[in-house]
C-alpha atoms as a PDB file:
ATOM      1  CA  UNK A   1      95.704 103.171 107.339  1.00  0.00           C
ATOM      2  CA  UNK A   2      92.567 100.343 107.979  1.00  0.00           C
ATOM      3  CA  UNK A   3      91.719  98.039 109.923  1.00  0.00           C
ATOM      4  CA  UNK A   4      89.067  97.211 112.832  1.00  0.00           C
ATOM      5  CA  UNK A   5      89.028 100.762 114.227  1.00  0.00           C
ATOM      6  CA  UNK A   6      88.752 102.660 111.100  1.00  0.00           C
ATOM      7  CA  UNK A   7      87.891 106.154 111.816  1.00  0.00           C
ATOM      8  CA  UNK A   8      86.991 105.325 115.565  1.00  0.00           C
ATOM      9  CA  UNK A   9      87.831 108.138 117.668  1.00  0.00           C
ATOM     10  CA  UNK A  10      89.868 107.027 120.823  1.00  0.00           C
ATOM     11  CA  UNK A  11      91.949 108.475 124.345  1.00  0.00           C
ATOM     12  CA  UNK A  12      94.313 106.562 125.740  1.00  0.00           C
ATOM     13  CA  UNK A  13      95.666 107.753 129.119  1.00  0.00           C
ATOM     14  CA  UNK A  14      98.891 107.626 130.543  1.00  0.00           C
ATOM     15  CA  UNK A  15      99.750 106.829 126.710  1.00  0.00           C
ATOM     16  CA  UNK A  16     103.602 108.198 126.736  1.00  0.00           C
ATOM     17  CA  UNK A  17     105.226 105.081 127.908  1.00  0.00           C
ATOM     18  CA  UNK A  18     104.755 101.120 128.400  1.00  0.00           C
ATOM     19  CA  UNK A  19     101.003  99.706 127.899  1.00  0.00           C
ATOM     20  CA  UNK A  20      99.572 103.482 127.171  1.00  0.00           C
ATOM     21  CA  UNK A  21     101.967 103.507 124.428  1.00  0.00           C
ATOM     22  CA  UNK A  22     101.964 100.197 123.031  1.00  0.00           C
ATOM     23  CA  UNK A  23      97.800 100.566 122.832  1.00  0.00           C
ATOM     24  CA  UNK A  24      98.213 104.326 121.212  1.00  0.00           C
ATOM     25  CA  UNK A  25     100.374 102.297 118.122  1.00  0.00           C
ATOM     26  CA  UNK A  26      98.139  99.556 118.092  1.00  0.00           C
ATOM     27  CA  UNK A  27      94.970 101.569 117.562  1.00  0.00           C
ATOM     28  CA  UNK A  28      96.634 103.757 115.132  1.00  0.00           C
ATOM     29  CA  UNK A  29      98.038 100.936 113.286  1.00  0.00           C
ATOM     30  CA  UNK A  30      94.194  99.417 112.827  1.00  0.00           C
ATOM     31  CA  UNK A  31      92.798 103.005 111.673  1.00  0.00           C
ATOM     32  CA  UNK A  32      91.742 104.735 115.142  1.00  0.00           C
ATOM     33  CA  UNK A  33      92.395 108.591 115.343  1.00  0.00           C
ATOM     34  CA  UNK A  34      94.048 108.638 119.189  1.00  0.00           C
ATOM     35  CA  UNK A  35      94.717 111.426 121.869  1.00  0.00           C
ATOM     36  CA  UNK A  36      97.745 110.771 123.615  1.00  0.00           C
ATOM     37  CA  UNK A  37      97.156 111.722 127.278  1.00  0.00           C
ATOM     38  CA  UNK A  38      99.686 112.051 129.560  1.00  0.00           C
ATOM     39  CA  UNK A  39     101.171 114.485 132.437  1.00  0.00           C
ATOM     40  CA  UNK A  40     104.760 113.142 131.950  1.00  0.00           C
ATOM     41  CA  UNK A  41     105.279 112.404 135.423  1.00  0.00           C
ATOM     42  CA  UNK A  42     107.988 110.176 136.996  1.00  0.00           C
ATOM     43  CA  UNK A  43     106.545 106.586 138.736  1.00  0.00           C
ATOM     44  CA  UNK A  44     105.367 108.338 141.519  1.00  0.00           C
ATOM     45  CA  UNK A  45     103.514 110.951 139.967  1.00  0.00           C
ATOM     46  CA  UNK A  46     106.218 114.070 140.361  1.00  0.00           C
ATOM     47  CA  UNK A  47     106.969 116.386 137.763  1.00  0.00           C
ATOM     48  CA  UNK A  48     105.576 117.377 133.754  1.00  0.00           C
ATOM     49  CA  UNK A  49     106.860 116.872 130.563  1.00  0.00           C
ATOM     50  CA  UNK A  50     105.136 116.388 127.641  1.00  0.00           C
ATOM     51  CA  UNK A  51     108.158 115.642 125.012  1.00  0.00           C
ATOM     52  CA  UNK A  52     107.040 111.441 125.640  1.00  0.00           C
ATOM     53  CA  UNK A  53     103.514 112.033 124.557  1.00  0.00           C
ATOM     54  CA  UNK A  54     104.218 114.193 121.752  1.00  0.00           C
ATOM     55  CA  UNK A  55     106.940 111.783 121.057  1.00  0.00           C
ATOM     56  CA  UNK A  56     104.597 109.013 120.402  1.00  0.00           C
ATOM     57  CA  UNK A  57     102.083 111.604 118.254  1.00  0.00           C
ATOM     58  CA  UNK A  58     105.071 112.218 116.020  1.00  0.00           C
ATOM     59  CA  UNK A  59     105.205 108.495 116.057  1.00  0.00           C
ATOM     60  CA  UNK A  60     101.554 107.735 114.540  1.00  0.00           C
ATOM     61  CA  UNK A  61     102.148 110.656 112.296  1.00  0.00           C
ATOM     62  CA  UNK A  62     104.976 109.598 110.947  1.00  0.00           C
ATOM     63  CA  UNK A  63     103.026 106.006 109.838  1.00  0.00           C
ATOM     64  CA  UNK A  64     100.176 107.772 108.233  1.00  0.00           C
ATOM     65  CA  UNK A  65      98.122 107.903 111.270  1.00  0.00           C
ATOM     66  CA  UNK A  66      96.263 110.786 112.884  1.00  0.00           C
ATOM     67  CA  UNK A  67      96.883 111.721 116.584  1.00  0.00           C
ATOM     68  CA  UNK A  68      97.358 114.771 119.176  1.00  0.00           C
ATOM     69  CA  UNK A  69      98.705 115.207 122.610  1.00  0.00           C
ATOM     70  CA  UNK A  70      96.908 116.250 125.401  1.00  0.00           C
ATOM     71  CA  UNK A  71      98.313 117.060 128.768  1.00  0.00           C
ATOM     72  CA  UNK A  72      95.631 116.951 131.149  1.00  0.00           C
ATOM     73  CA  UNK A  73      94.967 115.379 134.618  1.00  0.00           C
ATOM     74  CA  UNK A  74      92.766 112.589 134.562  1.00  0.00           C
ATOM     75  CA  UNK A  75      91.935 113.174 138.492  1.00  0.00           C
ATOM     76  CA  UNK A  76      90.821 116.914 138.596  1.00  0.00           C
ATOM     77  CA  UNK A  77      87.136 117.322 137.396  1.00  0.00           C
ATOM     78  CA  UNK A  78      87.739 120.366 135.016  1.00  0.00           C
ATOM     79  CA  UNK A  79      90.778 119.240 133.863  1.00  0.00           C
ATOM     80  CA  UNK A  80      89.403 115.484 132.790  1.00  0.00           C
ATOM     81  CA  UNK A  81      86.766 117.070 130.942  1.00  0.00           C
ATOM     82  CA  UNK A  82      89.506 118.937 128.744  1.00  0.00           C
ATOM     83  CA  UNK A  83      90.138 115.620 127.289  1.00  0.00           C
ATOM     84  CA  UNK A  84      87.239 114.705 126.136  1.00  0.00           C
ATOM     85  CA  UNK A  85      86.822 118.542 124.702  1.00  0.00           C
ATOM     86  CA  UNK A  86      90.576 117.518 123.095  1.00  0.00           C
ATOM     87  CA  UNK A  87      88.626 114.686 121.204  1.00  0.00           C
ATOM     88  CA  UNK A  88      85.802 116.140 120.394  1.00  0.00           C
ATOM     89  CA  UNK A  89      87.706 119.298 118.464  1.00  0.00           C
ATOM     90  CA  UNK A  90      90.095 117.392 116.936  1.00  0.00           C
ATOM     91  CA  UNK A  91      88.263 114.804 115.144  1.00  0.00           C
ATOM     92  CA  UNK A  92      84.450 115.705 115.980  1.00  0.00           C
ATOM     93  CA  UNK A  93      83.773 112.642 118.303  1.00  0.00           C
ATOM     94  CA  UNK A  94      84.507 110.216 120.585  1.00  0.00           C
ATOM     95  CA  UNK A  95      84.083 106.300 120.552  1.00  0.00           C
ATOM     96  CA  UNK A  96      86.964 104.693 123.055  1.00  0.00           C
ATOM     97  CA  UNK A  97      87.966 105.621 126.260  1.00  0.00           C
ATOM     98  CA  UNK A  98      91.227 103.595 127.783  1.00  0.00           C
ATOM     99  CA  UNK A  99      91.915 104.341 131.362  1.00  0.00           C
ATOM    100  CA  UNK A 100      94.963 103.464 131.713  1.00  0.00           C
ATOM    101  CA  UNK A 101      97.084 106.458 133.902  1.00  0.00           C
ATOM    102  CA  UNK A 102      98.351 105.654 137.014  1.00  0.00           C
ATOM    103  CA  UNK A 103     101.195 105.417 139.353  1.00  0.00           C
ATOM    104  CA  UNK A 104     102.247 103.835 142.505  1.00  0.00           C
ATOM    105  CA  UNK A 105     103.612 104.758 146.103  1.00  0.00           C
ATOM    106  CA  UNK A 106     104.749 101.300 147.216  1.00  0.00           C
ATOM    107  CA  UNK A 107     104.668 101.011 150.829  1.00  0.00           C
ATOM    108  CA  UNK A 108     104.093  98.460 153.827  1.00  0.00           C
ATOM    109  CA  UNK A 109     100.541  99.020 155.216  1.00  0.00           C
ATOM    110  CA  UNK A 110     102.032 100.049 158.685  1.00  0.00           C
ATOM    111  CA  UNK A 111     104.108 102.165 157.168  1.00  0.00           C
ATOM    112  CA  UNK A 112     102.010 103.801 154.240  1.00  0.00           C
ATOM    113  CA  UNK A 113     100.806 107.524 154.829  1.00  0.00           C
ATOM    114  CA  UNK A 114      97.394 109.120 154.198  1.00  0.00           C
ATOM    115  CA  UNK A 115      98.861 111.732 151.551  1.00  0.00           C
ATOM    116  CA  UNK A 116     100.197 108.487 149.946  1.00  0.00           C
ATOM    117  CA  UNK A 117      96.909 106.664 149.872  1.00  0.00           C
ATOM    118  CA  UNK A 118      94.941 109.767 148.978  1.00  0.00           C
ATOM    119  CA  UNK A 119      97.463 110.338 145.993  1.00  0.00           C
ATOM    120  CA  UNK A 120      97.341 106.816 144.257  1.00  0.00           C
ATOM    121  CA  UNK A 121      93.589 106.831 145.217  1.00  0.00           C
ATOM    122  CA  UNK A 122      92.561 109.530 143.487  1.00  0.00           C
ATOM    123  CA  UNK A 123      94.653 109.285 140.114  1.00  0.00           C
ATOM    124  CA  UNK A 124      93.535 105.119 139.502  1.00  0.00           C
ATOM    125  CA  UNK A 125      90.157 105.326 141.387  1.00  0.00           C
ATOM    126  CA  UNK A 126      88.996 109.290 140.912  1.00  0.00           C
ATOM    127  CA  UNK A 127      91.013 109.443 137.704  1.00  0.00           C
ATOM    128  CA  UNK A 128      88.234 106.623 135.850  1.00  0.00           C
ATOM    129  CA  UNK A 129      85.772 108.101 137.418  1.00  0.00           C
ATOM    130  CA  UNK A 130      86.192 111.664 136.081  1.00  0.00           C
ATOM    131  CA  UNK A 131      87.346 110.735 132.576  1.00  0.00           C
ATOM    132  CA  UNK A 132      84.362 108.206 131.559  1.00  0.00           C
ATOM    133  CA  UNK A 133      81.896 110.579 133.433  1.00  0.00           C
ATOM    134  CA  UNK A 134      82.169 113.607 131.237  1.00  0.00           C
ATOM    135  CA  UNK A 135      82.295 111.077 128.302  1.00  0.00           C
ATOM    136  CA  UNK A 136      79.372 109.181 129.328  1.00  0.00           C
ATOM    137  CA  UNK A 137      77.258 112.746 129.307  1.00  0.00           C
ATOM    138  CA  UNK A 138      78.816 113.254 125.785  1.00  0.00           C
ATOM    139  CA  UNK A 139      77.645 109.522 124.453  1.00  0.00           C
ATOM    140  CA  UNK A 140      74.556 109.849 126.151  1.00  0.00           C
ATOM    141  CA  UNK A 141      73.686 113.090 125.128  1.00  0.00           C
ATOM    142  CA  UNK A 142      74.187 111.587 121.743  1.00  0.00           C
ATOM    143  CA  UNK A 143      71.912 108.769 122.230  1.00  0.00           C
ATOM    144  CA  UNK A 144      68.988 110.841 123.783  1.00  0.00           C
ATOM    145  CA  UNK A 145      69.490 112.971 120.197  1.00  0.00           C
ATOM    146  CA  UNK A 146      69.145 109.690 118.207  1.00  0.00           C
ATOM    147  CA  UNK A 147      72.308 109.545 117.293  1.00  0.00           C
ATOM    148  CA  UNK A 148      74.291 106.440 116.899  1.00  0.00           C
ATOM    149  CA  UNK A 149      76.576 105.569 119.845  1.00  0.00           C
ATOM    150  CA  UNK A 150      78.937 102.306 120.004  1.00  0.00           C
ATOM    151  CA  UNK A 151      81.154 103.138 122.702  1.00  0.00           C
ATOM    152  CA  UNK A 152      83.472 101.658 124.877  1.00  0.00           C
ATOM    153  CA  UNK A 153      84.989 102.000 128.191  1.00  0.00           C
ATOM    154  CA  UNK A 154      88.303 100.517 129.024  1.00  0.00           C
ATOM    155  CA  UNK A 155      89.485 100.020 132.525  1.00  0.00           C
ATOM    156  CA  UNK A 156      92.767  99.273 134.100  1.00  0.00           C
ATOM    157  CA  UNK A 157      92.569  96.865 136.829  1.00  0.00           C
ATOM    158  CA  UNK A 158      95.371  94.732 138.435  1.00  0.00           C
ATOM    159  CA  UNK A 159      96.401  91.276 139.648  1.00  0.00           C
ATOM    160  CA  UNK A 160      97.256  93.433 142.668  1.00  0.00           C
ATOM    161  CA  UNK A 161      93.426  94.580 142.982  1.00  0.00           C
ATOM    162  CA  UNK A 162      92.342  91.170 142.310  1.00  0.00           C
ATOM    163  CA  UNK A 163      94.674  89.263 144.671  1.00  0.00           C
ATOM    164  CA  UNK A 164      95.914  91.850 146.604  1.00  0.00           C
ATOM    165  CA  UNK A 165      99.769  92.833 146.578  1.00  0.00           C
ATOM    166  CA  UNK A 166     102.678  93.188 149.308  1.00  0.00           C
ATOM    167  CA  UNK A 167     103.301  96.977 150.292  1.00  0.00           C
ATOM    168  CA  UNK A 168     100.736  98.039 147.862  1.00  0.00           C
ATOM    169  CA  UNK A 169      97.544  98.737 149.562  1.00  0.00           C
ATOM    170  CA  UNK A 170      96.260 101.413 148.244  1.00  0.00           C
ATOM    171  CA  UNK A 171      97.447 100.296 144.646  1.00  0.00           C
ATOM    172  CA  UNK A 172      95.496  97.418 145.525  1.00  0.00           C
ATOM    173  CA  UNK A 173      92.664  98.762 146.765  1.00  0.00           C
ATOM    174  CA  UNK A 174      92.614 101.359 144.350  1.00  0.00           C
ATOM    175  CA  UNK A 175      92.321  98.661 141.336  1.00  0.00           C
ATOM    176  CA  UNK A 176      89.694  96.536 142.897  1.00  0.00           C
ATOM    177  CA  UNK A 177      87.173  99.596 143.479  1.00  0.00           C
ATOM    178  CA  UNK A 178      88.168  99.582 139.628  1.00  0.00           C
ATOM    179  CA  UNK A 179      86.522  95.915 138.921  1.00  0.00           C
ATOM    180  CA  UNK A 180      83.615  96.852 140.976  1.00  0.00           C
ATOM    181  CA  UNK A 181      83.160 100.526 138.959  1.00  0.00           C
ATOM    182  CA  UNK A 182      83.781  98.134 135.622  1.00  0.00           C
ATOM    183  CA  UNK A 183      80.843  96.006 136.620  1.00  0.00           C
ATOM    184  CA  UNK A 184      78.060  98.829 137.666  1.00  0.00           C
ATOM    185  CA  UNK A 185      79.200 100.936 134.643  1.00  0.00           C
ATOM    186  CA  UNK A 186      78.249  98.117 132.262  1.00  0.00           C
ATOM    187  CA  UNK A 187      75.200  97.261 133.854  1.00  0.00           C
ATOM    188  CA  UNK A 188      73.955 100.629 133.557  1.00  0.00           C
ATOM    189  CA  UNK A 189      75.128 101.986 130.996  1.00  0.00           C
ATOM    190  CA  UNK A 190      74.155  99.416 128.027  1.00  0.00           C
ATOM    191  CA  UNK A 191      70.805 100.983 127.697  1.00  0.00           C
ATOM    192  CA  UNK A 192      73.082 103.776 125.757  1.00  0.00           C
ATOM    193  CA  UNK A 193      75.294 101.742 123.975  1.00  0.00           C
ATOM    194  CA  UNK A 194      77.720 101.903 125.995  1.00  0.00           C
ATOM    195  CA  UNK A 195      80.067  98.586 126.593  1.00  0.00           C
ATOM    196  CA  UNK A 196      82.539  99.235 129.774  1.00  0.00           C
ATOM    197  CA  UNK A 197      85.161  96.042 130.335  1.00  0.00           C
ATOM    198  CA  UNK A 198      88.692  95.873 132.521  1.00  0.00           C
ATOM    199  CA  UNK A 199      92.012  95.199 131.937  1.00  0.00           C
ATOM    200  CA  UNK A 200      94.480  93.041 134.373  1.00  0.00           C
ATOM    201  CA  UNK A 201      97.649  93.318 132.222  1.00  0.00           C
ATOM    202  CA  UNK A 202     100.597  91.535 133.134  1.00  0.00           C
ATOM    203  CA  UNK A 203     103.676  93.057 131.689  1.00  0.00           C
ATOM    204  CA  UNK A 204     106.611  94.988 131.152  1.00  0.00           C
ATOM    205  CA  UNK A 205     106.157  98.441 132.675  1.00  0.00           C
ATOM    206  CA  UNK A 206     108.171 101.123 134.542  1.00  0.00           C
ATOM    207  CA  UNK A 207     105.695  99.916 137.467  1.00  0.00           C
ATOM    208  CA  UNK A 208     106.846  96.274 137.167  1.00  0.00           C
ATOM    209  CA  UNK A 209     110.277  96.523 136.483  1.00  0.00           C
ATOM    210  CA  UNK A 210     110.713  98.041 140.148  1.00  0.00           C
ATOM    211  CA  UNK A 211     107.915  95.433 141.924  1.00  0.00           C
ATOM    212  CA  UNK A 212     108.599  92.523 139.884  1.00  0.00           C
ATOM    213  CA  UNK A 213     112.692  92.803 138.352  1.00  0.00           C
ATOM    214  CA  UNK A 214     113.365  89.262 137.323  1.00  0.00           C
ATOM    215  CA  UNK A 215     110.322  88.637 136.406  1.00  0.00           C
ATOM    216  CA  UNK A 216     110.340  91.465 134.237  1.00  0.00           C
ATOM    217  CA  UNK A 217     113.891  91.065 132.550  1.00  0.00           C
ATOM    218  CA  UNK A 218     113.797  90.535 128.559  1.00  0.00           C
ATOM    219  CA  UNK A 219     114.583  87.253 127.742  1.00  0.00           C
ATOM    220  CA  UNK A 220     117.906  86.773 124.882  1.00  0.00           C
ATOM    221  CA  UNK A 221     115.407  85.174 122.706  1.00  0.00           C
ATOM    222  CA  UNK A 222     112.712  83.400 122.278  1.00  0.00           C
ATOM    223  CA  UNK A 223     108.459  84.986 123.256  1.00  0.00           C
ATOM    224  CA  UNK A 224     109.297  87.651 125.393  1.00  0.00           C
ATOM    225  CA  UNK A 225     105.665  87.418 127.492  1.00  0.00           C
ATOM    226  CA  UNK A 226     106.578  90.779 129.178  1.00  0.00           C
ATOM    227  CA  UNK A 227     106.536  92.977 125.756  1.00  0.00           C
ATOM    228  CA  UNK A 228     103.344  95.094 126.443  1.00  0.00           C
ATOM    229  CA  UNK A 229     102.980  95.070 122.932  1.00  0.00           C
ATOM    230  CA  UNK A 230     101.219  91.486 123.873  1.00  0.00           C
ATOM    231  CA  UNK A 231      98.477  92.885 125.482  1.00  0.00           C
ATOM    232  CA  UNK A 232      97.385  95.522 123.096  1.00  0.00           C
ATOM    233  CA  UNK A 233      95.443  92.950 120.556  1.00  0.00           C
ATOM    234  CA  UNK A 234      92.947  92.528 122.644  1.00  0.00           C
ATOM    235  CA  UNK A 235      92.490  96.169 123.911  1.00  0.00           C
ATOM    236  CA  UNK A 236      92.323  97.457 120.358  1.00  0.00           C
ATOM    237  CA  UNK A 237      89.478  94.508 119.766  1.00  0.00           C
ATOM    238  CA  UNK A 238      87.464  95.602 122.987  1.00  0.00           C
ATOM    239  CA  UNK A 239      87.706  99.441 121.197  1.00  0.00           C
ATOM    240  CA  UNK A 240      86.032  97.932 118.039  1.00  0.00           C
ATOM    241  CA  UNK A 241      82.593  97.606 116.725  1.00  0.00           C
ATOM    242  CA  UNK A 242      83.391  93.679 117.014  1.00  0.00           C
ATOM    243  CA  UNK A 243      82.995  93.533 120.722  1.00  0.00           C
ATOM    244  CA  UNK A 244      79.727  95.295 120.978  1.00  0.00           C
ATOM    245  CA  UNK A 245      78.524  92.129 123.126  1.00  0.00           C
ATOM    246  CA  UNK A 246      81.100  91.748 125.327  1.00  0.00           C
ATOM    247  CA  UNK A 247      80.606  93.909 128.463  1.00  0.00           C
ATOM    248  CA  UNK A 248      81.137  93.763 132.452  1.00  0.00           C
ATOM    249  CA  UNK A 249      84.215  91.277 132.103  1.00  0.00           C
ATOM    250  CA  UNK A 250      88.070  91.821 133.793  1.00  0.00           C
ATOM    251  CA  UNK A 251      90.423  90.765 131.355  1.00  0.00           C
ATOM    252  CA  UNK A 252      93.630  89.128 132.848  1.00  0.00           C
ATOM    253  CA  UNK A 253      96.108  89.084 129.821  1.00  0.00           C
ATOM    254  CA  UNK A 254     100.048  88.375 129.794  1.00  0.00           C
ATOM    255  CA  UNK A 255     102.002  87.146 126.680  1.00  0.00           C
ATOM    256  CA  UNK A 256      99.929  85.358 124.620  1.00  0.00           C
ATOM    257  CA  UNK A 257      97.017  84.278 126.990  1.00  0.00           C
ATOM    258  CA  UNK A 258      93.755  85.852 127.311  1.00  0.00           C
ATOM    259  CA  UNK A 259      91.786  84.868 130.320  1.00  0.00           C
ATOM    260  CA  UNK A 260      88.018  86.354 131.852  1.00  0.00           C
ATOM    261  CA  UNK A 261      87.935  86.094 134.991  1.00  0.00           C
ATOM    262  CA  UNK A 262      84.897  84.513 136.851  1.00  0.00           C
ATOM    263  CA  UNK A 263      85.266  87.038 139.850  1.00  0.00           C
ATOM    264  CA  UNK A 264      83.458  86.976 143.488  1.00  0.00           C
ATOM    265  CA  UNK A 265      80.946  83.706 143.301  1.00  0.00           C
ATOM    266  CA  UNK A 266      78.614  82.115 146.241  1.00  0.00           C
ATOM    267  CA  UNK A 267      80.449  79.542 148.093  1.00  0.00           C
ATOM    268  CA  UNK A 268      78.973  76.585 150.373  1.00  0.00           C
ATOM    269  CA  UNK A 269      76.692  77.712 153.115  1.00  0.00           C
ATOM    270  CA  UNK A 270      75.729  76.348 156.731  1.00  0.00           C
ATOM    271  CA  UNK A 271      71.882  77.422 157.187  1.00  0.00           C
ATOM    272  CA  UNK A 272      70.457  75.975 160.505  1.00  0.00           C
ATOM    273  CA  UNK A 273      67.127  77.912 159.776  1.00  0.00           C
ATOM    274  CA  UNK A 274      67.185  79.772 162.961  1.00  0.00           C
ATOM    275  CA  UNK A 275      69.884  82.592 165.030  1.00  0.00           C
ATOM    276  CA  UNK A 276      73.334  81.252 165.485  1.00  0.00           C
ATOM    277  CA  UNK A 277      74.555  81.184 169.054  1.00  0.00           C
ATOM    278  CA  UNK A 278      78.172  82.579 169.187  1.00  0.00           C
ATOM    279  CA  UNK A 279      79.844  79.432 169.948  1.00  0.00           C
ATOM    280  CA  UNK A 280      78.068  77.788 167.295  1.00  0.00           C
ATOM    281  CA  UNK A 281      79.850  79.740 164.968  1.00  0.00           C
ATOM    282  CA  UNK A 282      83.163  78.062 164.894  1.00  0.00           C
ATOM    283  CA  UNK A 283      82.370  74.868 163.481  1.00  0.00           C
ATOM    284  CA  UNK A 284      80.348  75.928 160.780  1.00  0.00           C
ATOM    285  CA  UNK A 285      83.209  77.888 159.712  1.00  0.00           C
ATOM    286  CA  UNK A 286      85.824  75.339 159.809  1.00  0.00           C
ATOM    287  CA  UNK A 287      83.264  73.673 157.898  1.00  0.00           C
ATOM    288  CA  UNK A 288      82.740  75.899 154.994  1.00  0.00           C
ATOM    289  CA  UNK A 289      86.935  76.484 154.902  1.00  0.00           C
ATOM    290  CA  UNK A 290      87.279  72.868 154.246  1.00  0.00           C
ATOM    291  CA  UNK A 291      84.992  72.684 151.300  1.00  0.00           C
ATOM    292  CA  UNK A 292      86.081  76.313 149.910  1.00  0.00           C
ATOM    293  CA  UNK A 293      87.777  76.288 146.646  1.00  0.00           C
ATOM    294  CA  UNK A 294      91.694  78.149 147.686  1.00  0.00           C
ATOM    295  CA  UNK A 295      91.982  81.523 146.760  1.00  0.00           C
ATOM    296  CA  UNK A 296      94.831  82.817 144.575  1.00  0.00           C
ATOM    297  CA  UNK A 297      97.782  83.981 146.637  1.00  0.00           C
ATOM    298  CA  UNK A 298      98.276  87.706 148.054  1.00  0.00           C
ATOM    299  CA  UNK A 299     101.358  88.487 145.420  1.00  0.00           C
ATOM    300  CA  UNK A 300     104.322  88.853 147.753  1.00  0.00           C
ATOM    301  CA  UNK A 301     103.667  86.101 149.951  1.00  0.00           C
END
C-alpha cells in the first residue's frame, strides 16, 4: 500500500468506532502504519472491550496494511505514555498523533454533577494533554539529537466548544480549552518541527446520533454528509509531509466542505482616554452591540 503517508507512523485514539475508525482506514489506505487505541467503552465511558479495536486491526491487515491495538487510557499519565511506547516498539517511531477519544455525559448545567464534569473533563481535556506530552518529549528528544522530526498533532475540537451546546457544558467547555491548547501547542512547538492543528467534525457518530437524531439519519440516496468517512481526507492530509505549513488552525469539516475558522478577533472599541464612571458604561455598550458582527448560535437554542 502507498500513498501520502507512506511509512508514517501514526495513533489514532478512540479509533474502534465512527471518526477514530474511519481515520484508522484512511491512513492505512494511503500507507501509514496505525495503532488503534481504544478502551471499548460504551458513550459514557463505562465498561472495556477490546474486540472493536482489534476488529478494525484485522481490518487494515486484511488490505495489506500494518496496524496493532492498544488498549490504554488516554487520561492517566502512565497509562498515555504506554501508547506512545506501543508505537515506538512496533514500528520504531512515531510521526502522527490524532486525539480523537472522548465521550459525553449530557446534562442541563443546573442539573450536571461534579463527578460528571470531572469525568468528560479529564478524558477530552487531560486525555490531549497526556498523549501529545509524552510524544512531544519523544519528537523533541529527537530533534535535540539531530534527527529529523515532521510531526503532527491532531486535535478534536467541537462545534459545541466553539458555539457552545445545550446540556453539554462540560463537553463544551472541555472542547474549547481544546482550541486554546491547539493554538499554544503550535506556537511553541514549531521550533521542533512540530505542526499541532484541530478538528471540528460534523458527523455521524454514536455521540450525534443521540444529540442530533434527524440530523444524523442516513439519507436513501444521494451525498450522505453525515458518513464520517467525509471527514477523514483532510485528517489523513494534516498527518502528511504535505501540510508541514499549516499549523495553529481549527478545522470545521462536514460532508464535503472544509472550512478554517477565523476564531476570537478584536471587535469595535469605545476609548474615552480616561476612567469610565459606572453609569457611563451602559451606553458605550449598547454601542459596541450594535456595531458587533452576531455570533453563531448556542446549538440547542
Amino acid at each position: 500500500m502507498s500513498g501520502i503517508c507512506q511509512g508514517r507512523v501514526v495513533i489514532i485514539t478512540g479509533a474502534a468506532r465512527g471518526l477514530g475508525r474511519s481515520y484508522a482506514l484512511a491512513f492505512a489506505r494511503e500507507g501509514a502504519k496505525v495503532v488503534v487505541n481504544d478502551l471499548g467503552t460504551d458513550l459514557g465511558g463505562h465498561g472495556r472491550d477490546l474486540s472493536a479495536a482489534q476488529a478494525v486491526v484485522d481490518e487494515i491487515r486484511a488490505m495489506g496494511g500494518e496496524a496493532v491495538v492498544n488498549g490504554d487510557d488516554v487520561s492517566d499519565w502512565d497509562s498515555a505514555g504506554r501508547i506512545i511506547k506501543t508505537a515506538l516498539d512496533s514500528f520504531g517511531g512515531l510521526d502522527v498523533v490524532v486525539n480523537n477519544a472522548g465521550f459525553v455525559r449530557d446534562r442541563m448545567f443546573v442539573s450536571s454533577t461534579v463527578d460528571e464534569w470531572d469525568a468528560v473533563l479529564r478524558v477530552h481535556l487531560r486525555g490531549h494533554y497526556c498523549v501529545a506530552r509524552h510524544a512531544v518529549e519523544y519528537w523533541r528528544n529527537q530533534s535535540k539529537l539531530g534527527q529529523p522530526v515532521d510531526a503532527r498533532i491532531i486535535n478534536t475540537s467541537s462545534g459545541a466548544g466553539l458555539n457552545g451546546s445545550m446540556a453539554q457544558s462540560a463537553y463544551s467547555a472541555a472542547k474549547g480549552g481544546i482550541a486554546s491548547l491547539t493554538l499554544v501547542q503550535a506556537a511553541e512547538l514549531a521550533r521542533y518541527g512540530i505542526t499541532a492543528n484541530a478538528l471540528a467534525p460534523a458527523a455521524r457518530t454514536r455521540m450525534t446520533e443521540q444529540a442530533f437524531a434527524d440530523m444524523m439519519k442516513k439519507p436513501e440516496e444521494g451525498f450522505d454528509r453525515q458518513d464520517p468517512d467525509n471527514i477523514a481526507p483532510t485528517v489523513v492530509w494534516l498527518g502528511s509531509a504535505q501540510s508541514s505549513q499549516v499549523t495553529g488552525c481549527v478545522f470545521e469539516l462536514e460532508g464535503g466542505a472544509i472550512m478554517i475558522d477565523e476564531g476570537w478577533r478584536d471587535g469595535e472599541r469605545v476609548d474615552i482616554g480616561r476612567r469610565w464612571a459606572p453609569s457611563e458604561v451602559g451606553a458605550a455598550v449598547e454601542t459596541l452591540l450594535k456595531k458587533r458582527r452576531a455570533p453563531k448560535k448556542v446549538y440547542g437554542t
